[in-house]
Protein backbone atom coordinates (compact mmCIF):
# COMPACT_ATOMS: atom_id res chain seq x y z
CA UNK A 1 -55.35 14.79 -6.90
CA UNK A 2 -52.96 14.76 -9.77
CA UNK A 3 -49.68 14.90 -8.31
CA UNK A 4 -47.25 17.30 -10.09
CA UNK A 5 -43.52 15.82 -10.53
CA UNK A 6 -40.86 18.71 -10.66
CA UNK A 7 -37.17 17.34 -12.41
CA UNK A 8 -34.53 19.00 -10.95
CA UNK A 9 -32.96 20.63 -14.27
CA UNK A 10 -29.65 22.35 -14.94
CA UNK A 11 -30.17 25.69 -14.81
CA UNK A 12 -27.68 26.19 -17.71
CA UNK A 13 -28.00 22.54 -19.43
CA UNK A 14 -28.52 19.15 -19.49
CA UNK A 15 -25.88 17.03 -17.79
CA UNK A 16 -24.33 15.71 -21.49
CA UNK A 17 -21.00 15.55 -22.85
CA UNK A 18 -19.97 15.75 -26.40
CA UNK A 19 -16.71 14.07 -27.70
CA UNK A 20 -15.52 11.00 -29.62
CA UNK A 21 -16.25 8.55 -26.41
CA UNK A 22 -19.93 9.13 -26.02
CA UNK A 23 -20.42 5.93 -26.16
CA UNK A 24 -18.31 5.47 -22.97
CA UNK A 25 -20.53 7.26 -21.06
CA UNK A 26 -23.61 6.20 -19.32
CA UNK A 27 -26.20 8.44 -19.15
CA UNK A 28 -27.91 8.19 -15.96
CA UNK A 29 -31.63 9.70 -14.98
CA UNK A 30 -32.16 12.82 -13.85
CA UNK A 31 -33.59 12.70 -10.18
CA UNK A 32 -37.34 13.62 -9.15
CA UNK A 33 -39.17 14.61 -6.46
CA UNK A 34 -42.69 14.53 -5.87
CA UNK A 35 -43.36 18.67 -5.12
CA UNK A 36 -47.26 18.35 -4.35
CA UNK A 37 -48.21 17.81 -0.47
CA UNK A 38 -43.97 18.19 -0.46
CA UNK A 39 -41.70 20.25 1.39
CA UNK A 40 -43.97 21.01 4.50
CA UNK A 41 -42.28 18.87 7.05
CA UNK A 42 -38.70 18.27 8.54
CA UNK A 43 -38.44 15.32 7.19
CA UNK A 44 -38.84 16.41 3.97
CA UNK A 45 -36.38 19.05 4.13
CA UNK A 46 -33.89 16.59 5.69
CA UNK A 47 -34.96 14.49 2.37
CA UNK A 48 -34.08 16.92 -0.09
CA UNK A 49 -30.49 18.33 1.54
CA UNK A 50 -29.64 15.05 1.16
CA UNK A 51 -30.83 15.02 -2.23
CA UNK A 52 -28.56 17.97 -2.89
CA UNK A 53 -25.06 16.21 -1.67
CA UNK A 54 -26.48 13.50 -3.52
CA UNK A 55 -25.59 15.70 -6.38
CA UNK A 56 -21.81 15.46 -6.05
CA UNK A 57 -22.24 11.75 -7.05
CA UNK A 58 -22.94 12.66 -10.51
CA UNK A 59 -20.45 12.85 -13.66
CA UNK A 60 -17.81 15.49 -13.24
CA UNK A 61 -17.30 15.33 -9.22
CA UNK A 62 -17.26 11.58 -8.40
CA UNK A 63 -18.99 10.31 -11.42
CA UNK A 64 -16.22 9.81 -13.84
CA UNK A 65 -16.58 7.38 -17.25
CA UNK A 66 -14.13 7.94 -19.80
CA UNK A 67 -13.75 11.07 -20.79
CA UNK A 68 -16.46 12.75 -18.47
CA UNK A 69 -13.41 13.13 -16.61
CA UNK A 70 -13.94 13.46 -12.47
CA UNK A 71 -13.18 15.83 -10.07
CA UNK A 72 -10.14 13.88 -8.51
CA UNK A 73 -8.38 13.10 -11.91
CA UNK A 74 -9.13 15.94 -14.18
CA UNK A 75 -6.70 18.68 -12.85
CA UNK A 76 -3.86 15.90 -12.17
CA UNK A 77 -4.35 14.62 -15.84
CA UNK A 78 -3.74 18.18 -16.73
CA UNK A 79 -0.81 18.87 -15.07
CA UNK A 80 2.50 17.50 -14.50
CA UNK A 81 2.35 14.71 -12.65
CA UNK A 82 1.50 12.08 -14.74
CA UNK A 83 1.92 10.40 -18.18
CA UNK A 84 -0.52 9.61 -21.05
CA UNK A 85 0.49 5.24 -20.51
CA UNK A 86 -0.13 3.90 -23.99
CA UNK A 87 -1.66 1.02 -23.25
CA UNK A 88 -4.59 2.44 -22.21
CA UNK A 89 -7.87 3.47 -23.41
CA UNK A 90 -6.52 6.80 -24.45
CA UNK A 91 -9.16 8.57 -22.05
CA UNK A 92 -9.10 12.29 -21.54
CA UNK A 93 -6.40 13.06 -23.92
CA UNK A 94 -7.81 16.39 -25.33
CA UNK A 95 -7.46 17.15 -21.37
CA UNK A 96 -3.74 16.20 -21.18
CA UNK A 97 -2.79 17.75 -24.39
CA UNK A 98 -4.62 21.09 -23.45
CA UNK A 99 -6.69 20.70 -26.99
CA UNK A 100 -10.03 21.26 -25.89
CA UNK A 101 -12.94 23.00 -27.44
CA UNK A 102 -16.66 23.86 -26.45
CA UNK A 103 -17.40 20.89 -27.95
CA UNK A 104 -15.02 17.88 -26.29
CA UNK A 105 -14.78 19.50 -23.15
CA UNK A 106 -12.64 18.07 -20.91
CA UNK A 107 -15.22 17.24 -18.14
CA UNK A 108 -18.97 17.87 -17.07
CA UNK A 109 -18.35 19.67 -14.06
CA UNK A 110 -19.80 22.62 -15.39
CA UNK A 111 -23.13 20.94 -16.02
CA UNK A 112 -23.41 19.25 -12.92
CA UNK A 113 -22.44 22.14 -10.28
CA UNK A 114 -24.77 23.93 -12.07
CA UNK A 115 -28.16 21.03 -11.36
CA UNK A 116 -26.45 20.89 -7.47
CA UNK A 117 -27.21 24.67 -7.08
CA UNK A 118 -30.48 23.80 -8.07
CA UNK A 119 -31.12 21.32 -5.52
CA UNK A 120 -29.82 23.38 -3.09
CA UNK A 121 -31.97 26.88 -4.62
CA UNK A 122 -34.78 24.71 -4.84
CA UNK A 123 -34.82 24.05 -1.28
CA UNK A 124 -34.57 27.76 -0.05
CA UNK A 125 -37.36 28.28 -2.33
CA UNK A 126 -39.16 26.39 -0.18
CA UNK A 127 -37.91 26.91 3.08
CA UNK A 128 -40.37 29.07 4.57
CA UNK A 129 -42.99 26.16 4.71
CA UNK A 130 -40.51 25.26 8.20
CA UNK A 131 -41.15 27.04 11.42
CA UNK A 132 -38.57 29.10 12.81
CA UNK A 133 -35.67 27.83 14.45
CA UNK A 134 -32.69 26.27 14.44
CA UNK A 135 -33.59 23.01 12.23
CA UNK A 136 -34.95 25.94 9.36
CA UNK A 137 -31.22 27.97 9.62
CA UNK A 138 -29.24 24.59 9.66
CA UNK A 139 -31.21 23.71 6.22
CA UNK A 140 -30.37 27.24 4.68
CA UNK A 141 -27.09 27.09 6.33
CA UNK A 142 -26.47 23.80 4.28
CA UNK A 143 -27.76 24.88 0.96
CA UNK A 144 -26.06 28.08 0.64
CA UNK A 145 -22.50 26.32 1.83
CA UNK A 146 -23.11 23.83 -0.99
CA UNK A 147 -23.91 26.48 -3.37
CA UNK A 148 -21.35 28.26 -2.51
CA UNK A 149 -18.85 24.94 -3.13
CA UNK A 150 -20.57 24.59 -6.42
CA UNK A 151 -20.07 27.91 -7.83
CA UNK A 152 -16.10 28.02 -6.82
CA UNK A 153 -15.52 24.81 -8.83
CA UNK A 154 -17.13 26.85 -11.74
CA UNK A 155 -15.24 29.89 -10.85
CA UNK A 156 -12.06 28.13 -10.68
CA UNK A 157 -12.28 25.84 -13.49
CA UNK A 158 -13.66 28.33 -16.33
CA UNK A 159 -12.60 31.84 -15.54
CA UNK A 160 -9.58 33.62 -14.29
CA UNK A 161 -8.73 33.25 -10.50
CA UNK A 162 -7.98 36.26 -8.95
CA UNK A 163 -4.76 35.69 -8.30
CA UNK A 164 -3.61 34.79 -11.20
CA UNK A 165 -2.57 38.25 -12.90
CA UNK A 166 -2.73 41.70 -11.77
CA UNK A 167 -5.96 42.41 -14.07
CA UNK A 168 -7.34 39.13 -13.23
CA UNK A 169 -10.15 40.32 -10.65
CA UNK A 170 -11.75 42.31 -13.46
CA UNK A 171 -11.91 39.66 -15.99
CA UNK A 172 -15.44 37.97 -16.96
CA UNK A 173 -16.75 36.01 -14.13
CA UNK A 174 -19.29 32.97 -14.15
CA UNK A 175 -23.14 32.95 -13.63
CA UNK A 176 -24.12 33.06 -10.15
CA UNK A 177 -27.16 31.30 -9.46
CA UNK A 178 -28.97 32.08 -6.15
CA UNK A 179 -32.80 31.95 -6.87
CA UNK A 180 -34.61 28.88 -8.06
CA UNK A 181 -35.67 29.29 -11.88
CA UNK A 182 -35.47 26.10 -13.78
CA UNK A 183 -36.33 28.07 -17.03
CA UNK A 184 -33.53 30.85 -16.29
CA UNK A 185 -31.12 31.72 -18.99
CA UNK A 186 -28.24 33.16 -16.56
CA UNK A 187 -25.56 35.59 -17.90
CA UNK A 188 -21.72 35.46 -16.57
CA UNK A 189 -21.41 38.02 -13.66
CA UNK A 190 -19.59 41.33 -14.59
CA UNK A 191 -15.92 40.05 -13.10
CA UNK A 192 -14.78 37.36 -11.36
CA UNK A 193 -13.91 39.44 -8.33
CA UNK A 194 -18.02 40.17 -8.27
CA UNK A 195 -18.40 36.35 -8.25
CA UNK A 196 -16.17 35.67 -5.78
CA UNK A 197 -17.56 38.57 -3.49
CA UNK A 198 -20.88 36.24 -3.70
CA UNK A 199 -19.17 33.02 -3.05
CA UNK A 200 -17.72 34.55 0.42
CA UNK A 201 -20.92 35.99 1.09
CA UNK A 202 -22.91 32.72 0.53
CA UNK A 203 -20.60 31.11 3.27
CA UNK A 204 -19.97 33.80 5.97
CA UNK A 205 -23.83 33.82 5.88
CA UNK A 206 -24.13 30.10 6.32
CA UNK A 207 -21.10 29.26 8.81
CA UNK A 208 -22.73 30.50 12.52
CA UNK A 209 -26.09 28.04 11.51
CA UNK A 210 -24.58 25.38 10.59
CA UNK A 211 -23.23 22.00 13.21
CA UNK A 212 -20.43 23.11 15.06
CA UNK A 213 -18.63 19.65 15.21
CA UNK A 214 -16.01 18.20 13.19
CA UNK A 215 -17.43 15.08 13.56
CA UNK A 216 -20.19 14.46 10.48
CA UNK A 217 -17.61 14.97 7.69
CA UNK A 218 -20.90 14.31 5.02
CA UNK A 219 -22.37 17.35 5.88
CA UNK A 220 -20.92 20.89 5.65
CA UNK A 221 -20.26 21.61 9.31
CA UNK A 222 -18.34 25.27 10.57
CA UNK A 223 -15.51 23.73 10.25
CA UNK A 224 -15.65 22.19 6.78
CA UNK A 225 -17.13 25.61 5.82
CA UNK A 226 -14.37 27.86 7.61
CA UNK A 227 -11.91 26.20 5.65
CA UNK A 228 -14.10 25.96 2.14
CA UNK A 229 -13.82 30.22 2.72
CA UNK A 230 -10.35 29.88 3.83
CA UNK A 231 -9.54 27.99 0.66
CA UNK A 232 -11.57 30.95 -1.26
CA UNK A 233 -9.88 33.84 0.42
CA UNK A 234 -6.50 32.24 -0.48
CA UNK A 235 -7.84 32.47 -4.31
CA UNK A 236 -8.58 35.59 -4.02
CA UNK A 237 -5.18 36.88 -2.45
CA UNK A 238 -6.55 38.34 0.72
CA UNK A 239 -3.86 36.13 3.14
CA UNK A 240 -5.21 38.07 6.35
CA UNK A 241 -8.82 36.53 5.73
CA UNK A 242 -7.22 32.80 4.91
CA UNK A 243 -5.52 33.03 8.63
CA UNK A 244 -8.74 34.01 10.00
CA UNK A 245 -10.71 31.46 9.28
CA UNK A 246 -8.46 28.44 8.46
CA UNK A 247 -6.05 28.78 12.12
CA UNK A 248 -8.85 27.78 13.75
CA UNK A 249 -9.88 24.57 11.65
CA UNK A 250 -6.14 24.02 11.82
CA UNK A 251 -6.20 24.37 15.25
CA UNK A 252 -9.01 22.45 16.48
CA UNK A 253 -8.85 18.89 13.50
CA UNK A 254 -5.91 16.59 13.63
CA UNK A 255 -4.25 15.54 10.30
CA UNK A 256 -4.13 12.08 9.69
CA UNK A 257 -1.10 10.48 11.50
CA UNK A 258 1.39 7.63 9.49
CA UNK A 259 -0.44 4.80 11.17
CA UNK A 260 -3.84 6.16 9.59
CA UNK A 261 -2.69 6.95 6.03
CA UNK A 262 -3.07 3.67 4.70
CA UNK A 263 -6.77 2.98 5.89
CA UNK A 264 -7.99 6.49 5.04
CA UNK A 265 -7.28 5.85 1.46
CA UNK A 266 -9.57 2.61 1.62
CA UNK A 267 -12.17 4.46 3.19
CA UNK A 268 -11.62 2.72 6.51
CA UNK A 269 -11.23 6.25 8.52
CA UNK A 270 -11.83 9.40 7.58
CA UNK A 271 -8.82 10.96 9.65
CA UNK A 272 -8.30 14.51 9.21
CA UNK A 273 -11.03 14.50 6.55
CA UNK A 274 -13.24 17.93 6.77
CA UNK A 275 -15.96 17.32 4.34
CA UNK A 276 -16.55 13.73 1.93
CA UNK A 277 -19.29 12.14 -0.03
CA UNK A 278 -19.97 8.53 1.55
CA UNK A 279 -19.84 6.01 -0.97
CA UNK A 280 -20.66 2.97 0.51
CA UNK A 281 -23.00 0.47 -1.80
CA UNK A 282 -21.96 -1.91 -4.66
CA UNK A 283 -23.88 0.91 -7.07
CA UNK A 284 -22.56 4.09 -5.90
CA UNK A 285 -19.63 5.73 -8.16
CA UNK A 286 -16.45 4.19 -8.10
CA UNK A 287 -13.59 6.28 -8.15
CA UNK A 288 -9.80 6.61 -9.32
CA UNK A 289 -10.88 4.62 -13.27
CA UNK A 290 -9.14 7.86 -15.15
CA UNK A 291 -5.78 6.51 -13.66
CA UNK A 292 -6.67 2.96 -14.52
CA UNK A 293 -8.87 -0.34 -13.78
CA UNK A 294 -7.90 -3.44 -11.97
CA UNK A 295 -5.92 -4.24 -9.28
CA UNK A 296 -3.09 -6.94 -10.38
CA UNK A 297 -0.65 -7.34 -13.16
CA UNK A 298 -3.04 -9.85 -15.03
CA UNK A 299 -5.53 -7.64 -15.13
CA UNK A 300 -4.34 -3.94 -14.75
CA UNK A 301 -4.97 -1.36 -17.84
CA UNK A 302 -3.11 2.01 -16.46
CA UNK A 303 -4.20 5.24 -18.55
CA UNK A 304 -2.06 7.37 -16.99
CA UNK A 305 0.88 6.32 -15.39
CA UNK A 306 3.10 8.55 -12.45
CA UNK A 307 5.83 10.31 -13.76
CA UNK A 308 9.35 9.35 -12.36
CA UNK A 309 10.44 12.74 -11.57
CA UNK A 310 7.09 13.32 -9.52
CA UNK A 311 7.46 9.98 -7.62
CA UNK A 312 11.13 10.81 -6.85
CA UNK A 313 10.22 13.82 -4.72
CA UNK A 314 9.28 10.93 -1.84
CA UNK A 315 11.10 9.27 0.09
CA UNK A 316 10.91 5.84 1.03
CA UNK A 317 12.89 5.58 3.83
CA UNK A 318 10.95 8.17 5.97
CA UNK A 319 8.07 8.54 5.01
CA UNK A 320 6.90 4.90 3.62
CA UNK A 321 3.16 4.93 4.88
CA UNK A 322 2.60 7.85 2.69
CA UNK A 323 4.39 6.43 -0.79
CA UNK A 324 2.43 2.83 -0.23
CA UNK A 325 -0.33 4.68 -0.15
CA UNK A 326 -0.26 6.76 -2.92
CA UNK A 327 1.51 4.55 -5.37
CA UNK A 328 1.83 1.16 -6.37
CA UNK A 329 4.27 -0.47 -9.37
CA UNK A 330 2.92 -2.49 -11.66
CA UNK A 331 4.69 -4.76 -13.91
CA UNK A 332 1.14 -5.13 -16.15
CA UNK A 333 1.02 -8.55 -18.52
CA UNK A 334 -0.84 -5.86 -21.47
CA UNK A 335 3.20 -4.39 -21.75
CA UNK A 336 5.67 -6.69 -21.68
CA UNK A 337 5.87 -6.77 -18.20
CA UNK A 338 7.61 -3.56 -18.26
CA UNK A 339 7.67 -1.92 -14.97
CA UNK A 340 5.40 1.46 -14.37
CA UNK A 341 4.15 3.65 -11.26
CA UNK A 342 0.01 3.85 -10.69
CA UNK A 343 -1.62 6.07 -8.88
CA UNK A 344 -2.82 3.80 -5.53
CA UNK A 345 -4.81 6.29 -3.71
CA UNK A 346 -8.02 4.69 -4.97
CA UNK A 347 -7.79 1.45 -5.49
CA UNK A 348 -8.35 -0.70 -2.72
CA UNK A 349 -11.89 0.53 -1.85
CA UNK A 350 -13.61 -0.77 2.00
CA UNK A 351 -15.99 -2.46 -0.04
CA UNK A 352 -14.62 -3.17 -3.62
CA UNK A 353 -11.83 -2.09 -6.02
CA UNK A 354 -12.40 2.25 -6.48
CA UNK A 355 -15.50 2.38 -3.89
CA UNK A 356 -13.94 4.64 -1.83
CA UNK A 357 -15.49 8.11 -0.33
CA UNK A 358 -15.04 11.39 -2.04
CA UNK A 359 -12.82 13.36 0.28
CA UNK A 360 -13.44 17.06 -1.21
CA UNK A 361 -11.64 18.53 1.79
CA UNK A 362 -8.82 17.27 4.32
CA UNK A 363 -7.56 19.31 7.04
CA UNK A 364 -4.05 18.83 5.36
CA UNK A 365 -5.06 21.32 2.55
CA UNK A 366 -6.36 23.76 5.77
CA UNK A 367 -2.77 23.30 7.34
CA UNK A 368 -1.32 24.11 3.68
CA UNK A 369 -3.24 27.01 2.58
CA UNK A 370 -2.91 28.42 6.72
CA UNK A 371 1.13 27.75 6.07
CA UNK A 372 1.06 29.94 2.50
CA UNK A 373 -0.90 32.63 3.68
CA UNK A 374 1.55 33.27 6.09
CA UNK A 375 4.05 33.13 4.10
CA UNK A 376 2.75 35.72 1.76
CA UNK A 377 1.75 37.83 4.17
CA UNK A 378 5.00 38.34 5.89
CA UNK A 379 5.00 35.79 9.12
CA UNK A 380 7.75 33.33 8.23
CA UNK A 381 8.07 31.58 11.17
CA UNK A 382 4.70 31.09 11.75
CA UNK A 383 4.16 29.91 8.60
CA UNK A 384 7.09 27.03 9.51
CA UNK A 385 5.06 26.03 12.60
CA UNK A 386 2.21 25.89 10.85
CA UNK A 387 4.02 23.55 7.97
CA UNK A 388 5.32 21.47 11.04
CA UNK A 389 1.98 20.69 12.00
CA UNK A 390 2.11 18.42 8.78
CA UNK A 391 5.55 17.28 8.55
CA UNK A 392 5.86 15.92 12.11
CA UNK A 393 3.06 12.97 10.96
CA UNK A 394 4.13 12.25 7.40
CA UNK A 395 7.91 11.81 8.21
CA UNK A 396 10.31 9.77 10.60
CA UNK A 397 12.69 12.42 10.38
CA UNK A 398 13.11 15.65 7.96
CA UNK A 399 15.67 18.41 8.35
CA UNK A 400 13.33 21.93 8.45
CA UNK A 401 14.47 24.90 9.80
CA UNK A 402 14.09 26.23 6.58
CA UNK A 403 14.50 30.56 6.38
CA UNK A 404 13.32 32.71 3.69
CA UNK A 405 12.17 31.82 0.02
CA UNK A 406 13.14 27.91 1.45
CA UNK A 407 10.00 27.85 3.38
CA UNK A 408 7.98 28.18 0.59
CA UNK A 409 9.44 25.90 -1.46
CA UNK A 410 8.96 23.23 1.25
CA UNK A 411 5.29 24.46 1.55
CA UNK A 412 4.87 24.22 -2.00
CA UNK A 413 6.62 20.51 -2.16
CA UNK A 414 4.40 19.09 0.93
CA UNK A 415 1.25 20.41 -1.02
CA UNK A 416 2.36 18.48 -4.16
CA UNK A 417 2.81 15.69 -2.19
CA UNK A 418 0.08 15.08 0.00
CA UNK A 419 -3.00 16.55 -1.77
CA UNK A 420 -1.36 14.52 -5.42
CA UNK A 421 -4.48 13.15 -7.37
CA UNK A 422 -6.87 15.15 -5.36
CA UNK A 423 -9.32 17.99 -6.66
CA UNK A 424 -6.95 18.66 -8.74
CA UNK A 425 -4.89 20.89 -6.41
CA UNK A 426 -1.71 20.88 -8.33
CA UNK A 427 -3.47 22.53 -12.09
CA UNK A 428 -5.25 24.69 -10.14
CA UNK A 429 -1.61 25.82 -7.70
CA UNK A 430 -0.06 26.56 -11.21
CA UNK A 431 -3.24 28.49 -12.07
CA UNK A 432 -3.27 30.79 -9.22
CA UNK A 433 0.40 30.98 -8.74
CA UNK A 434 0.99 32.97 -12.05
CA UNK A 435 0.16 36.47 -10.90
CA UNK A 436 1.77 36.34 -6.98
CA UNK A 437 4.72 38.13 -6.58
CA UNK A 438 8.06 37.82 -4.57
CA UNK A 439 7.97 34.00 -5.55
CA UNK A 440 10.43 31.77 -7.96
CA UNK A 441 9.63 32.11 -11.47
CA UNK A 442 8.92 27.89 -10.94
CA UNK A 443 5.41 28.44 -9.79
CA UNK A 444 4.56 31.17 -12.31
CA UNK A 445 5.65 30.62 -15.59
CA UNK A 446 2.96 27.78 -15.86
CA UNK A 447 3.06 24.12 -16.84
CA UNK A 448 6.66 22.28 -17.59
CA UNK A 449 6.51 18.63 -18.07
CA UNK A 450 9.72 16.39 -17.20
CA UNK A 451 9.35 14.88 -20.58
CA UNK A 452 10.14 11.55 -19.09
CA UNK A 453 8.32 8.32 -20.64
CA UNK A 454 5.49 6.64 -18.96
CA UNK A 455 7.50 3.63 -17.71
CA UNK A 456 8.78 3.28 -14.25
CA UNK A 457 12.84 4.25 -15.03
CA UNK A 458 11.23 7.16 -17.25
CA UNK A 459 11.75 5.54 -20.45
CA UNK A 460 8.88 4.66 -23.18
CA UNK A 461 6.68 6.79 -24.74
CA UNK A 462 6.43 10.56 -23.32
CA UNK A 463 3.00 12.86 -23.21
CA UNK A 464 3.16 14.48 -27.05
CA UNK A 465 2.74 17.85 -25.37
CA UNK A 466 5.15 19.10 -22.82
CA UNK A 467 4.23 22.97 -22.02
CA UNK A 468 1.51 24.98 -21.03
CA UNK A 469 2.43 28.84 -20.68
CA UNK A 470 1.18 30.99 -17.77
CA UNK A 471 -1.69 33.26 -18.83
CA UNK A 472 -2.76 30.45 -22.47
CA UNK A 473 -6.10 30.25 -22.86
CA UNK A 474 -6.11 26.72 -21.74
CA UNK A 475 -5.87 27.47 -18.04
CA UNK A 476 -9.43 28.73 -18.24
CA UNK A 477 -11.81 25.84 -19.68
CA UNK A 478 -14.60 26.73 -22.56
CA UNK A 479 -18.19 26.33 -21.52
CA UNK A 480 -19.74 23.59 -23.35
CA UNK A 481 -21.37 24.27 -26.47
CA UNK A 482 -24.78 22.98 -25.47
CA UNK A 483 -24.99 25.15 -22.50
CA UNK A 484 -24.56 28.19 -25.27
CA UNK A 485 -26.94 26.56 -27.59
CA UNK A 486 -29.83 26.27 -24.57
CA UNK A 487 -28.64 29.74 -23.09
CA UNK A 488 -28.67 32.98 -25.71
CA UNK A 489 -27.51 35.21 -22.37
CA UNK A 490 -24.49 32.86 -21.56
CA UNK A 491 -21.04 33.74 -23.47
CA UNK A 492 -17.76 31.54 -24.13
CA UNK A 493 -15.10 31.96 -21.79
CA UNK A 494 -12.21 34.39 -23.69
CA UNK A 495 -10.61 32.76 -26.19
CA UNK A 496 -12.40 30.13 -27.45
C-alpha cells in the first residue's frame, strides 16, 4: 500500500524570514509523519503531542540564528535593558531601533506558532480514533493548552493587548486557528478581545484533563496551565480572574531559593520552573546567541551588552546569587579590553555553552502577576505578602513595608529583575502598562532608554535610537509579507 506522507504546514506560511542576514539563517526541514495505518493507537498519540512541543524548538521560540531573533531575546533587545555592543555582528538591529517592516521582521514567531497549532489541530483531528477515557482527554487537554500558548504569543506580539488603551479590546485581533486545514487561508478575528475570549476558553476547557502535578514541567500540567490563564487574564485586565487561578499555583510551587539560582540557569534544576522545553543533546537549539557567543575574554563577541543603569538596580551585597547569575563582565580581547556587562543567564549550559532548557514559565512570574493583580484590584497588603513570597529567597535582607503607590513600584522593580532576558517580559510590561490607570506615568508613557554607552561605566557608543512612545505603531509587530502574499484573507496589522 502506498503510504501517504502528510507535512505539517503553516497554516498561514512557510517558516522563512526575509532580511539582509538570510544567509545567517539555517533553514531546517519541515517535520513529517507517516498519516496512513497512523494515529490509531496510544502510542501514536503520545508520538505526535510530543511532536507538537517539539514545535517550540523551532526559529522564533528557542530557535534563534541571527536575526530570526528568539523568544528569550527579542522583547529584551527591544526594550530598555540593553545596548546595541558594536563589536558585534550587528544582529537584530531593525528590532532595537523599532525600524521594522513586513518584510525584515524582527522574528519568526509568527510563522512558527502558527505550524505548532497545527500539530496540535492536527491531533484533535484525529483524536476520535482513541477510546474514551482519561488517556483521550489528557491528549486534547494538551493540544488545546498548547494552542492556546501559541495563539497568545501571536496575540501579544502583533496586535493590541487589551490593556493597553481604553479602545484597545476592540481593535483588530489575530487569526484563531482551531480546526485542522493545511490549505486554510485564515482571516484576523473581529477584535482582540474576541481572540482573547478564545484563548481563555481553549484553556479553562483543557485545565480539569490535564496531570495534576507540578512535577513534569515539559508537559502542560494544571498548574502550568492555571498560571498560562492567569498570565492571560492579567492581559486582559480582569485582576479578579488572575487571583483565581494564579493564588493557587502560587500557593502550592516554591520559587527557586538563593542556593538554587545558580544551577537553574545551567539547566541543573528546574526549581520553581512551571512549564520548559528540555534541551538536552549536542543538536538541540542552543540558546542566549542574540546576547552573544563564547564564554571567555579570548573568545567572547557580545551583540548586546547590559546597560549600566539596568544592572545598577541589583545589589551585590544582598542578593549576589541572583546578579552572578544573570550577569557576567567581560573585559573581551575584540575591544581593547574595555570592560562591559553580558547577559549570563544562558551561558553555561549542563551540557555545553547555551544548551540550556527553555523555561517559558517560572512560578516567579505566577507570584508577580498574583502580586499586581492585587494591587490593581484594591488589596494592598495582600498584594505585599504575596511580593514577599519572592523577596524573602532573592535577598539577605531588604527593607519592605512598602504602603501605597510604593508597592507597586517594588512589584514592578522585582519583575524587571528576576524575569530580565526572559520571554521578553519587560517589552511586553511597557506594552500592556500604557492604558492602566491610577499608576506613575513611568510605566505608561512607553519606552525611555538611559542613553548610556554599551561599556561597563556607561561610556562608548549608545543605541542610535532612544524612545519609543506609548500607543507607536511599533509596539504592535507587522505580519510578514509572505504570510500576506500566501494568504489573500489575512491583513497587515494597523499601520504598516
Amino acid at each position: 500500500m502506498k503510504k501517504n506522507i502528510l507535512i505539517l504546514s503553516i497554516l498561514a506560511s512557510a517558516l522563512s524570514f526575509t532580511s539582509c542576514s538570510d544567509d545567517d539563517i539555517d533553514q531546517r526541514p519541515y517535520d513529517k509523519i507517516e498519516i496512513s495505518d497512523y494515529y490509531k493507537t496510544e502510542s501514536d498519540f503520545t508520538t505526535a503531542i510530543n511532536g507538537v512541543y517539539k514545535g517550540f524548538a523551532q526559529v522564533g521560540y528557542y530557535y534563534g540564528p541571527s536575526n530570526a531573533s528568539d523568544i528569550i531575546s527579542i522583547g529584551d533587545i527591544m526594550a530598555d535593558n540593553v545596548v546595541l555592543n558594536q563589536q558585534g555582528r550587528g544582529a537584530a538591529q531593525r528590532a532595537h531601533t523599532w525600524s521594522y517592516n513586513s518584510n525584515s521582521v524582527p522574528t519568526d514567531i509568527y510563522s512558527t506558532s502558527y505550524n505548532i497549532i497545527s500539530r496540535a489541530n492536527l491531533v484533535l483531528a484525529n483524536i476520535d480514533n482513541l477510546q474514551d477515557g482519561d488517556f483521550k482527554n489528557n491528549i486534547i487537554a494538551q493540544a488545546k493548552a498548547v494552542r492556546a500558548l501559541a495563539h497568545f504569543e501571536v496575540a501579544r506580539t502583533y496586535a493590541e493587548i487589551p490593556t493597553q488603551a481604553a479602545d484597545a479590546s476592540s481593535t483588530v485581533g489575530i487569526a484563531y486557528a482551531d480546526k485542522y486545514d493545511a490549505k486554510a487561508e485564515l482571516k484576523r478575528d473581529a477584535t482582540i478581545g474576541e481572540s482573547y475570549d478564545k484563548i481563555i476558553a481553549d484553556l479553562e476547557a483543557a485545565i480539569p484533563y490535564l496531570d495534576n502535578s507540578a512535577d513534569n514541567t515539559a508537559k502542560m500540567n494544571q498548574y502550568s496551565a492555571k498560571a498560562l490563564l492567569g498570565k492571560v487574564y492579567l492581559y486582559k485586565g480582569d485582576y479578579k480572574k488572575v487571583i483565581e487561578y494564579t493564588k493557587p499555583v502560587v500557593d502550592a510551587v516554591a520559587p527557586a531559593t538563593q542556593s538554587q539560582i545558580a544551577n537553574l540557569w545551567t539547566s541543573s534544576n528546574s526549581a520553581g520552573v512551571l512549564f520548559e522545553i528540555p534541551f538536552l543533546n549536542n543538536d538541540d537549539p542552543t540558546i542566549g546567541t542574540n546576547y552573544s557567543q563564547g564564554s571567555s575574554d579570548e573568545d567572547i563577541i557580545i551583540e548586546y551588552s547590559v546597560d549600566k543603569a539596568f544592572y545598577k538596580l541589583y545589589d551585590a551585597n544582598i542578593e549576589p546569587e541572583r546578579v552572578k547569575a544573570y550577569f557576567k563582565v567581560f573585559n573581551p580581547d575584540n575591544d581593547k579590553n574595555q570592560a562591559t556587562i553580558a547577559v549570563n543567564k544562558y551561558i553555561n549550559g549542563s551540557v555545553k555553552l547555551g544548551l540550556n532548557n527553555g523555561r517559558y514559565l517560572r512560578v516567579e512570574e505566577a507570584i508577580l502577576n498574583l502580586a499586581e493583580a492585587q494591587y490593581l484590584s484594591g488589596d494592598q497588603g495582600a498584594a505585599l505578602i504575596t511580593l514577599n513570597k519572592l523577596r524573602d529567597v532573592r535577598y539577605s535582607t531588604y527593607a519592605g513595608r512598602e504602603t501605597g503607590t510604593a508597592i507597586f513600584d517594588a512589584i514592578q522593580l522585582e519583575r524587571r529583575k528576576e524575569l530580565a532576558f526572559e520571554n521578553g517580559d519587560r517589552w511586553f510590561t511597557l506594552k500592556r502598562l500604557q492604558g492602566v490607570t491610577g499608576i506613575s506615568s513611568v510605566y505608561t508613557n512607553g519606552i525611555q532608554r538611559s542613553g548610556n554607552g554599551y561599556l561597563a561605566d556607561g561610556s562608548g557608543i549608545p543605541s542610535s535610537v532612544q524612545a519609543l512612545k506609548a500607543g507607536a505603531k511599533e509596539w504592535q509587530l507587522p505580519i510578514p509579507q509572505t504570510v500576506l502574499n500566501k494568504n489573500k484573507n489575512m491583513t497587515q496589522t494597523p499601520g504598516y
